[in-house]
C-alpha atoms as a PDB file:
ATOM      1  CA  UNK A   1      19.349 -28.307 255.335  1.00  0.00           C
ATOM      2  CA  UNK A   2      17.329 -24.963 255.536  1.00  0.00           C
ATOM      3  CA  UNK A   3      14.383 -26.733 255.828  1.00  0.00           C
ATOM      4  CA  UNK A   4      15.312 -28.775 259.217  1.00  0.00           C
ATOM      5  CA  UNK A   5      17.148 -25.861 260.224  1.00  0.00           C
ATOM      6  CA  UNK A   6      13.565 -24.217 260.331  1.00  0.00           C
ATOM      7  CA  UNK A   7      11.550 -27.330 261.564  1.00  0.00           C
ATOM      8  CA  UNK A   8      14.028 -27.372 264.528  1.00  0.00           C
ATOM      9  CA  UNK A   9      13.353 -23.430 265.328  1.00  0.00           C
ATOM     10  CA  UNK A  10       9.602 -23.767 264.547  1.00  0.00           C
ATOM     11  CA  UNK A  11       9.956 -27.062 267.226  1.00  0.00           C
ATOM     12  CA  UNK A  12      11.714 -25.065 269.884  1.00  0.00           C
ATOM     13  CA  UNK A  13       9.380 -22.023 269.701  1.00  0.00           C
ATOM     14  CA  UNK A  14       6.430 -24.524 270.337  1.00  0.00           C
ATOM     15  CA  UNK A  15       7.641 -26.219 273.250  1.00  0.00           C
ATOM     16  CA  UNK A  16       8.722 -22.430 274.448  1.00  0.00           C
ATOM     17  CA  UNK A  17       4.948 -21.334 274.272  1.00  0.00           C
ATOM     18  CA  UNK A  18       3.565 -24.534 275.526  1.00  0.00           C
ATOM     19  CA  UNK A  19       5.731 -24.157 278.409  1.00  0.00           C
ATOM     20  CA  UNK A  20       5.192 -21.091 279.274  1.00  0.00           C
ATOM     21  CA  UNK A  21       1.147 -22.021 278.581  1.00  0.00           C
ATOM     22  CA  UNK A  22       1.637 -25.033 281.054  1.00  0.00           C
ATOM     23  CA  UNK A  23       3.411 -23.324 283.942  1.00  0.00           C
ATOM     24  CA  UNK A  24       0.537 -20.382 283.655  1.00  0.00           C
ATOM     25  CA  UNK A  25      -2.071 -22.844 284.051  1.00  0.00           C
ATOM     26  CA  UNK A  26      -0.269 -23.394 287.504  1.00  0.00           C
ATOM     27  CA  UNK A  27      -0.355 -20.110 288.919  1.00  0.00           C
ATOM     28  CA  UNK A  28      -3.210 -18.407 290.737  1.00  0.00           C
ATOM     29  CA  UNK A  29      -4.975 -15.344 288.902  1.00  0.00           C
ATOM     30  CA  UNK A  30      -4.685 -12.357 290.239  1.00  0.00           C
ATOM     31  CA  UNK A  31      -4.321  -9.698 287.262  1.00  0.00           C
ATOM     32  CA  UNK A  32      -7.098  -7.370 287.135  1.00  0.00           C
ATOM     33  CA  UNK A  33     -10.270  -8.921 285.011  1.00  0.00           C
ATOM     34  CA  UNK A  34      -9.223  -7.930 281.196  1.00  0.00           C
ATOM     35  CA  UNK A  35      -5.708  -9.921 281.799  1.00  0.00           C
ATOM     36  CA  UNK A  36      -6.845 -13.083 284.008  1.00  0.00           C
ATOM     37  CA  UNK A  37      -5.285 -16.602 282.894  1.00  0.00           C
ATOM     38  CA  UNK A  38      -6.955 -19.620 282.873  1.00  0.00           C
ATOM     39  CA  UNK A  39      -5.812 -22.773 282.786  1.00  0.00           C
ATOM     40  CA  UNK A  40      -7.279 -23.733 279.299  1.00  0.00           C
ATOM     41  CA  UNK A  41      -8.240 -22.603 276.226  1.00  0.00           C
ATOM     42  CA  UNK A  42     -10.007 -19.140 276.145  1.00  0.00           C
ATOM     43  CA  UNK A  43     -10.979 -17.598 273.180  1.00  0.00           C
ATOM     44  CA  UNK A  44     -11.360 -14.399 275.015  1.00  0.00           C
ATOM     45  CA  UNK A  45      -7.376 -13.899 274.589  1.00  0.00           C
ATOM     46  CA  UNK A  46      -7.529 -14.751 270.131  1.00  0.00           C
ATOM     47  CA  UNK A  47      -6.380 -11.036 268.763  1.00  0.00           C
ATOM     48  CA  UNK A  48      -6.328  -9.869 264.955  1.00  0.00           C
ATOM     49  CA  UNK A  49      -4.646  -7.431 263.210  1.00  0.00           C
ATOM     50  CA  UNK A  50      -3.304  -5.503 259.929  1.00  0.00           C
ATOM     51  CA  UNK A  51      -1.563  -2.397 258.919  1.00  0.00           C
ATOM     52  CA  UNK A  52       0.820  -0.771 256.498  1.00  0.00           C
ATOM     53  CA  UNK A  53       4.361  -1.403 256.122  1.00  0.00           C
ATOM     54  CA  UNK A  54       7.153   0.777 254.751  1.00  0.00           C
ATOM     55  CA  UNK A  55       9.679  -1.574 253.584  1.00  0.00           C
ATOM     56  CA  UNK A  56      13.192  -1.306 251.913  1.00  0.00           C
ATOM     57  CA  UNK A  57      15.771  -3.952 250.145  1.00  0.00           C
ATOM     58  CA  UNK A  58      18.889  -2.747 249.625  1.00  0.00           C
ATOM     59  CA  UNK A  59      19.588  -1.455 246.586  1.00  0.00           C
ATOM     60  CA  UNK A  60      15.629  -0.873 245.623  1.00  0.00           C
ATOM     61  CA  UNK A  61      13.338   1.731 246.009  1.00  0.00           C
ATOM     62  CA  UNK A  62      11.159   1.461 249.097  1.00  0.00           C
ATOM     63  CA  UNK A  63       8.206  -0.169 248.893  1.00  0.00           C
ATOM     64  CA  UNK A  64       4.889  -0.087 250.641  1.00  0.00           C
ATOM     65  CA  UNK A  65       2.755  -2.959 251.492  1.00  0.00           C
ATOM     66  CA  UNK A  66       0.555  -4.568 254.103  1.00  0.00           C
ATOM     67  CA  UNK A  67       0.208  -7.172 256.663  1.00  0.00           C
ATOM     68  CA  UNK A  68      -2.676  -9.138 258.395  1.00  0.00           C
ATOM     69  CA  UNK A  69      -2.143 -11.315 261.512  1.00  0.00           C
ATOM     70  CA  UNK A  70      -4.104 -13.044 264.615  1.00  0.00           C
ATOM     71  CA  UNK A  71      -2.299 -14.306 267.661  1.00  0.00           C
ATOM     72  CA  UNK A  72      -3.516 -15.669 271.123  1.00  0.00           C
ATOM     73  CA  UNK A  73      -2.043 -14.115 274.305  1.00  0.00           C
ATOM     74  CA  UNK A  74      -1.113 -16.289 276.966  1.00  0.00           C
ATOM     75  CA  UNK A  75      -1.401 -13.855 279.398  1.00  0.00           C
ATOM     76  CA  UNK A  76       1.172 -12.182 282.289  1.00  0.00           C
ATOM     77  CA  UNK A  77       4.811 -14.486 282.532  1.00  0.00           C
ATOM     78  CA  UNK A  78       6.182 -11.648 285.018  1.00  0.00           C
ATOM     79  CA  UNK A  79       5.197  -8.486 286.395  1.00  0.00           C
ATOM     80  CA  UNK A  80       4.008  -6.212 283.437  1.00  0.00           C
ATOM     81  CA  UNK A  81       5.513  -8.981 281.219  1.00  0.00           C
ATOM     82  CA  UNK A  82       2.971 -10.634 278.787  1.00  0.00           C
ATOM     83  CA  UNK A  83       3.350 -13.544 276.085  1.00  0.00           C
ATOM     84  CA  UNK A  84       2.100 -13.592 272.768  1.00  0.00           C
ATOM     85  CA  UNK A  85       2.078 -15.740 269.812  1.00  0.00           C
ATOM     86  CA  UNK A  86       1.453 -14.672 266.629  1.00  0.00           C
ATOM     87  CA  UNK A  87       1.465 -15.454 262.913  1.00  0.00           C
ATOM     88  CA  UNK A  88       0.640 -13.442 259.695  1.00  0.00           C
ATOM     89  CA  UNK A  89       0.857 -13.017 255.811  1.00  0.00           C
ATOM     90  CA  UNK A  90       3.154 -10.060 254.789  1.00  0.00           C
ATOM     91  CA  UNK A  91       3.431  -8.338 251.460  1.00  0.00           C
ATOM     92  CA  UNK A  92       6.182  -5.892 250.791  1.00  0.00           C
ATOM     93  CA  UNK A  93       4.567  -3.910 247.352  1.00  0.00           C
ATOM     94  CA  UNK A  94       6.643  -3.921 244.770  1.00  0.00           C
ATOM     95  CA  UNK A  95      10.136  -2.205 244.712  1.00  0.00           C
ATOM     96  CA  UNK A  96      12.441  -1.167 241.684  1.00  0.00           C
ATOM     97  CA  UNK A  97      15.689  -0.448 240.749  1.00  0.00           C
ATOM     98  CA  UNK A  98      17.388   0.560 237.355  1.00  0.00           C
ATOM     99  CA  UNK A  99      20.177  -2.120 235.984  1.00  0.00           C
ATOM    100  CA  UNK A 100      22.288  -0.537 233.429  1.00  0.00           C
ATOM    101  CA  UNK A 101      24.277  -2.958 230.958  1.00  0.00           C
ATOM    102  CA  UNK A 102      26.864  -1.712 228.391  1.00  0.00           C
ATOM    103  CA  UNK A 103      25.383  -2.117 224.858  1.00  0.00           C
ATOM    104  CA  UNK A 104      22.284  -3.559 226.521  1.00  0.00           C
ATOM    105  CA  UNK A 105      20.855  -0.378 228.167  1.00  0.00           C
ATOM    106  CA  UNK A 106      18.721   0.133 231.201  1.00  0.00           C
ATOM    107  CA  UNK A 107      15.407  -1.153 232.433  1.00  0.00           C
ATOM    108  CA  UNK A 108      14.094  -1.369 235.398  1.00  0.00           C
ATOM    109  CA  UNK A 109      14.115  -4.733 237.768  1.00  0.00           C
ATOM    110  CA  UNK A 110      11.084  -5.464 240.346  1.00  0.00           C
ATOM    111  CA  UNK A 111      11.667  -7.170 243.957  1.00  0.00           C
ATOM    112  CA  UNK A 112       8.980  -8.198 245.813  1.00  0.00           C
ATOM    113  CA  UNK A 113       8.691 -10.552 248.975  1.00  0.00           C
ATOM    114  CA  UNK A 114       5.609 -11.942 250.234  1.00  0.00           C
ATOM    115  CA  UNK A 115       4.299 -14.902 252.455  1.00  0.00           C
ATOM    116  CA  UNK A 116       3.373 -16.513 256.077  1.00  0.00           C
ATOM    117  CA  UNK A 117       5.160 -15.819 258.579  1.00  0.00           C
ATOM    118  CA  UNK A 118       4.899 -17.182 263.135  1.00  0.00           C
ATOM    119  CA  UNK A 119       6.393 -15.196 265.765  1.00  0.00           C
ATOM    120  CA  UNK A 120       6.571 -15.227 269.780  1.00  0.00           C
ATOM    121  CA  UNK A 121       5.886 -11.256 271.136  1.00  0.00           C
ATOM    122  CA  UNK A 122       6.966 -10.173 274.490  1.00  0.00           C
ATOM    123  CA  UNK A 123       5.576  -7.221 275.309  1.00  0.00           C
ATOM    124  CA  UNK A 124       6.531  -4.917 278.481  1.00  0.00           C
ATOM    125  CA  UNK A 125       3.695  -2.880 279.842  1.00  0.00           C
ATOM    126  CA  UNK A 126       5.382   0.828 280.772  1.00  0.00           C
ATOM    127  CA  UNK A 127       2.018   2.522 281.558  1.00  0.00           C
ATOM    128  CA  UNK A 128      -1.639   2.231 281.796  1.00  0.00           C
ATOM    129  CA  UNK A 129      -2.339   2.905 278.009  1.00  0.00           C
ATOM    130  CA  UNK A 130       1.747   2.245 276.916  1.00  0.00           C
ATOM    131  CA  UNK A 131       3.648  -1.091 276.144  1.00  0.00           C
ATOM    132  CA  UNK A 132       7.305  -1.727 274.538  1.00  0.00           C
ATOM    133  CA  UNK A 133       7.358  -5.167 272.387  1.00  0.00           C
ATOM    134  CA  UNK A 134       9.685  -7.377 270.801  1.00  0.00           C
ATOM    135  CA  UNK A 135       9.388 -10.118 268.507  1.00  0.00           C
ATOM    136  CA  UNK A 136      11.032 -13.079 267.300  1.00  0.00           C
ATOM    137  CA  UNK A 137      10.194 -15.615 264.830  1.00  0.00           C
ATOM    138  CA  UNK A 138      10.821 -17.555 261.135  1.00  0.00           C
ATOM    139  CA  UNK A 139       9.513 -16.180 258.153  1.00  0.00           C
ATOM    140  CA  UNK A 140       8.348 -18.863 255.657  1.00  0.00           C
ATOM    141  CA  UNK A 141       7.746 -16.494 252.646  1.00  0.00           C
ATOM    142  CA  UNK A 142       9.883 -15.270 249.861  1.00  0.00           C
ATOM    143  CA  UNK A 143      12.529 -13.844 252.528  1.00  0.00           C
ATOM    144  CA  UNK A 144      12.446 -17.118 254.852  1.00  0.00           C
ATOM    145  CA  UNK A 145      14.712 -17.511 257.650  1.00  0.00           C
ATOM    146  CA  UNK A 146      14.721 -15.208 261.042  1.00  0.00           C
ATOM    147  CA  UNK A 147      12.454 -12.038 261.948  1.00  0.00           C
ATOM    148  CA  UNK A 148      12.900  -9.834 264.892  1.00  0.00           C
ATOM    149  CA  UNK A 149      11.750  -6.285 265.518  1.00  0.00           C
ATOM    150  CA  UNK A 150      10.970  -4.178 268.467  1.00  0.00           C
ATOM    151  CA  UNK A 151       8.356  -1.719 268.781  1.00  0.00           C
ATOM    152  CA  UNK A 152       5.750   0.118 270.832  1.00  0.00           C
ATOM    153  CA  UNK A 153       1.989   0.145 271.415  1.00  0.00           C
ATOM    154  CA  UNK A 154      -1.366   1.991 273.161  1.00  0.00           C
ATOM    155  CA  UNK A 155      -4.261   0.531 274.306  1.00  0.00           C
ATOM    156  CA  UNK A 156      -7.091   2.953 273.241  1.00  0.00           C
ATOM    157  CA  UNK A 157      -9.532   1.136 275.130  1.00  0.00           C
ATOM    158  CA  UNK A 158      -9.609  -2.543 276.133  1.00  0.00           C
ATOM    159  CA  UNK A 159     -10.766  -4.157 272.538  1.00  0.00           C
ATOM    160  CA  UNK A 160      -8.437  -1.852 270.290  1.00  0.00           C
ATOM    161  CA  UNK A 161      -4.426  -0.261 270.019  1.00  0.00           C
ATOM    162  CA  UNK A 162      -2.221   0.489 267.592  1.00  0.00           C
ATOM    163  CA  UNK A 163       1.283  -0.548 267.029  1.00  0.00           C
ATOM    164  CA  UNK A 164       4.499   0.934 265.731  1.00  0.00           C
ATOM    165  CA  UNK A 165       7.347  -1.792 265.002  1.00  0.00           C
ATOM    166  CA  UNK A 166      10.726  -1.881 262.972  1.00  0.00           C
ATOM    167  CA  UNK A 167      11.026  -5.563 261.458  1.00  0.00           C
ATOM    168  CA  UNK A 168      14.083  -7.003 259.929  1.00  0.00           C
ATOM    169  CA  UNK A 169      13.901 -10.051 257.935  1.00  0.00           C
ATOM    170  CA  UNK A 170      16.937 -11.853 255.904  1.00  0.00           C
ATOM    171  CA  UNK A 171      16.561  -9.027 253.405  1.00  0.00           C
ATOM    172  CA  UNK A 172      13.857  -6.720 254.015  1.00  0.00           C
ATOM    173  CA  UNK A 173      13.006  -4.229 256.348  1.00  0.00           C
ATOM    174  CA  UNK A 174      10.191  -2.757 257.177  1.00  0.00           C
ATOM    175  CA  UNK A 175       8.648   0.057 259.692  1.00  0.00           C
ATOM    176  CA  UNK A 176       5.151  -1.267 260.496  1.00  0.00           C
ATOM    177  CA  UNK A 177       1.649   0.709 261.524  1.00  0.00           C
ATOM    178  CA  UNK A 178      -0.712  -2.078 262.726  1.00  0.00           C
ATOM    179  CA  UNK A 179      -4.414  -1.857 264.346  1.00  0.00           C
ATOM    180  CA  UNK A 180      -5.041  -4.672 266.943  1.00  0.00           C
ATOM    181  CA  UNK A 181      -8.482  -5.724 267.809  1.00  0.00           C
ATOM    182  CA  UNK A 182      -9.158  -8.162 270.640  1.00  0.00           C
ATOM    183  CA  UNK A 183     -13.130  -9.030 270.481  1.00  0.00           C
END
């Protein structure tokens, strides 16, 4: 049942992003040069990324781990809206807690999630340099099910930025650093 549940969410996403794609290709271009659609394909708007990630299951010690990612962005929906879609591998680290048993003792129990994961980002731009984001999306890794976070980001130039997001997942959450690079 979990399983079509997700095929039906991954299924709606797509046709989300394709329509959005398809009513883009539709409109005339008029953002400035670095943010101009076109009605195809351009590789120009494939993005990569990665950073650290402080992350926490309740009842465990925090744990820190990474993330990697690419994601195309399909450009400006609204005014200082833009559309992204992304998808990544996420590993928490490892994260402990002590289970104490009468007559058994203690020792110490590991939790660790890992895996793929596809989200749709809509971020808001506030400033120049400055954008708000917020994300939404299945994880299909050892916490699968829904993701969301919010977050912010600046543009150092037009090829790099760094990101701050909070991400909650079925049972983790994390506090993300992340470095984007668009070539």
């Amino acid at each position: 049942m979990l399983s079509a549940i997700r095929v039906a969410v991954a299924a709606v996403l797509a046709m989300g992003i394709v329509s959005v794609a398809s009513a883009q290709a539709r409109k005339p271009a008029s953002p400035p040069p670095s943010q101009q659609q076109s009605s195809g394909f351009d590789a120009k708007k494939i993005f990569f990324g990665g950073g650290i990630g402080f992350n926490e299951i309740s009842g465990f010690d925090k744990g820190t781990g990474y993330q990697f990612f690419g994601g195309y962005g399909f450009g400006q929906v609204a005014k200082d809206v833009y559309l992204d879609a992304e998808v990544g591998y996420m590993d928490t680290g490892k994260m402990e807690r002590e289970v104490c048993l009468p007559f058994f003792g203690c020792s110490k129990v590991d939790a660790k999630a890992k895996g793929l994961w596809a989200n749709a980002v809509g971020r808001l731009m506030v400033a120049p340099n400055i954008e708000l984001l917020g994300r939404a999306g299945l994880d299909f890794g050892d916490d699968d099910g829904f993701m969301f976070g919010i977050g912010a980001g600046y543009h150092i130039n037009r090829n790099m930025k760094v990101r701050f997001e909070i991400v909650e997942r079925d049972t983790v959450s994390s506090m993300q650093f992340n470095f984007v690079y668009t070539p």
